[in-house]
Protein backbone atom coordinates (compact mmCIF):
# COMPACT_ATOMS: atom_id res chain seq x y z
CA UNK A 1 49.02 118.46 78.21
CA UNK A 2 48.81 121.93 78.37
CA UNK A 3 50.30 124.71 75.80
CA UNK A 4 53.16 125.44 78.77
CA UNK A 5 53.86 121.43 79.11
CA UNK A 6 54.50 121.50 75.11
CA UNK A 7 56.09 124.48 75.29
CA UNK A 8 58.08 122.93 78.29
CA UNK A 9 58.75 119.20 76.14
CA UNK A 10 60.47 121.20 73.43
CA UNK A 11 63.02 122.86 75.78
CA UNK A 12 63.65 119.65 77.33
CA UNK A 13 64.20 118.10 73.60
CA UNK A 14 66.25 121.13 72.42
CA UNK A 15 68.26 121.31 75.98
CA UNK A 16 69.22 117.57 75.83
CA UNK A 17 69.79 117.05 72.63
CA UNK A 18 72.30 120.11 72.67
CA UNK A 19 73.71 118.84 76.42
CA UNK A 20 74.21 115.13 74.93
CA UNK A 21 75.28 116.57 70.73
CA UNK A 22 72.14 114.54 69.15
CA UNK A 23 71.39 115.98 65.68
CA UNK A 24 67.60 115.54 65.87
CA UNK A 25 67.27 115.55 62.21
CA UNK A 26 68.54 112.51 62.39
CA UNK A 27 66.21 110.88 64.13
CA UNK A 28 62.39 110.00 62.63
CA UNK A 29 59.68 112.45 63.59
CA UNK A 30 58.34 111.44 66.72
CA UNK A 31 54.67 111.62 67.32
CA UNK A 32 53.29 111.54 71.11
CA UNK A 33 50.02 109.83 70.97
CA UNK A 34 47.98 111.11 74.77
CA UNK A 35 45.28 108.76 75.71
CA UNK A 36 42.59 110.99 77.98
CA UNK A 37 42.41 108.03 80.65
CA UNK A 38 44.62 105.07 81.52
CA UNK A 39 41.55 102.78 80.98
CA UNK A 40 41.89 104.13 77.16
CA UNK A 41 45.84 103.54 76.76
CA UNK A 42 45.42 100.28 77.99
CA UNK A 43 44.30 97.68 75.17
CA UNK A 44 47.87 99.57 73.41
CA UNK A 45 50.30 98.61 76.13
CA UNK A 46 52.84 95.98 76.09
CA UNK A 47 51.76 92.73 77.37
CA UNK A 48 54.25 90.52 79.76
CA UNK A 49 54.91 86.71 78.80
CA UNK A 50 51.80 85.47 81.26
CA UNK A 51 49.68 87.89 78.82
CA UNK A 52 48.71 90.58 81.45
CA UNK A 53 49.09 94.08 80.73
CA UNK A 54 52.53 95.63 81.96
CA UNK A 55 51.91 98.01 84.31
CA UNK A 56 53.72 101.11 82.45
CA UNK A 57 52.79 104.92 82.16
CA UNK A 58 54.31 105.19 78.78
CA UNK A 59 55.85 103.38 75.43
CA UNK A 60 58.32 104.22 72.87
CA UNK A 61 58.45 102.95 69.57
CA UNK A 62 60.98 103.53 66.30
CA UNK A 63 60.93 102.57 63.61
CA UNK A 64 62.97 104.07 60.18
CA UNK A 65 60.39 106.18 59.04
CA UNK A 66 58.74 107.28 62.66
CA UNK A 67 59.06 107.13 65.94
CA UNK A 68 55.78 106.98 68.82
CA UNK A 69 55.06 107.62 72.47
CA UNK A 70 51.80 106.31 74.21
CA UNK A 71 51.03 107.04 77.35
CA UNK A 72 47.64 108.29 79.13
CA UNK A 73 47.02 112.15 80.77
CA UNK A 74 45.29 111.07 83.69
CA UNK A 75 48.14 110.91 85.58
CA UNK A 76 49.37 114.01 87.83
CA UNK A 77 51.07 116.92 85.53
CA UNK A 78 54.57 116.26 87.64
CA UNK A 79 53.92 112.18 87.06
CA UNK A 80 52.73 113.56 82.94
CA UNK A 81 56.00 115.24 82.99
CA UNK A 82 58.31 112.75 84.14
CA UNK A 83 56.81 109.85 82.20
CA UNK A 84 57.01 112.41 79.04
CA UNK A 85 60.63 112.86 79.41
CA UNK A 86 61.25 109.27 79.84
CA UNK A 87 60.22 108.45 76.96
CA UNK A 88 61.48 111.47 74.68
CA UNK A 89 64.81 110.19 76.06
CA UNK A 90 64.50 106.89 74.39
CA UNK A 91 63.98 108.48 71.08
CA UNK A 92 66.55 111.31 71.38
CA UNK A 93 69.05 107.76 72.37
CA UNK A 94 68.09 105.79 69.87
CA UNK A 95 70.12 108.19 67.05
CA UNK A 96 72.73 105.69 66.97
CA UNK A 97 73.36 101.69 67.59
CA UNK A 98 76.49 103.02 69.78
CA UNK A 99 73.79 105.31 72.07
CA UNK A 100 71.63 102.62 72.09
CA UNK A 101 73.97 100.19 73.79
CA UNK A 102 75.58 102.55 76.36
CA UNK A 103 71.70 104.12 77.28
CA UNK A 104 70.42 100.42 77.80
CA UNK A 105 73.56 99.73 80.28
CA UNK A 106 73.20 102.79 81.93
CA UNK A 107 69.71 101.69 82.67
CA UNK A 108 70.13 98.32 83.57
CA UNK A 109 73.02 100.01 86.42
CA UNK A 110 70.60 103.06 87.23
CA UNK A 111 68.05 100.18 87.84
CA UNK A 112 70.38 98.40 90.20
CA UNK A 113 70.97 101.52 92.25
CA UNK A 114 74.97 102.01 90.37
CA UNK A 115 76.75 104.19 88.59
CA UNK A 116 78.23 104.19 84.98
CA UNK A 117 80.54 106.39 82.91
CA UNK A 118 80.61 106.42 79.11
């Protein structure tokens, strides 16, 4: 990730954080972890029930003290992007049990091609 896509991952963190009124400072620092190759991120990604590797572009973890993203750079910058911002949006959610709850049914109905309100 460039200088520009940092530059362009703190606007999105300041402009939806602002848009959705999450005090960041309440959240644990998050730190984004970029593996140079997918082969690389791999032996770190969540593994399914059967014990293969998920097939994901990206991971989020928090815990009270700190927060993580993994994800590889391989990828396209528009795919780098998108998967970036996924996963910064589970952190800036996770501020509060009640954000939690509604951002995992909004998902679930996003998923499943609905629509929910708050």
């Amino acid at each position: 990730m460039r200088l520009n896509g940092m530059l362009h991952f703190d606007q999105f963190i300041l402009s939806t954080s602002s848009a959705l009124n999450i005090n960041i400072g309440a959240l644990p620092p998050l730190t984004v972890v970029l593996f140079r190759r997918d082969k690389d991120y791999t032996p770190y990604k969540l593994l399914r029930p059967n014990g293969q590797v998920a097939p994901i572009a990206g991971q989020f973890a928090r815990r009270a003290t700190w927060s993580v993203v993994g994800m590889a750079r391989d990828s396209d910058n528009e795919e780098l992007e998108r998967t970036i911002h996924h996963e910064a949006t589970h952190w800036l959610m996770s501020v509060d049990q009640e954000r939690r709850a509604w951002s995992r049914r909004a998902g679930v109905l996003i998923h499943q091609g609905r629509t929910c309100s708050r």
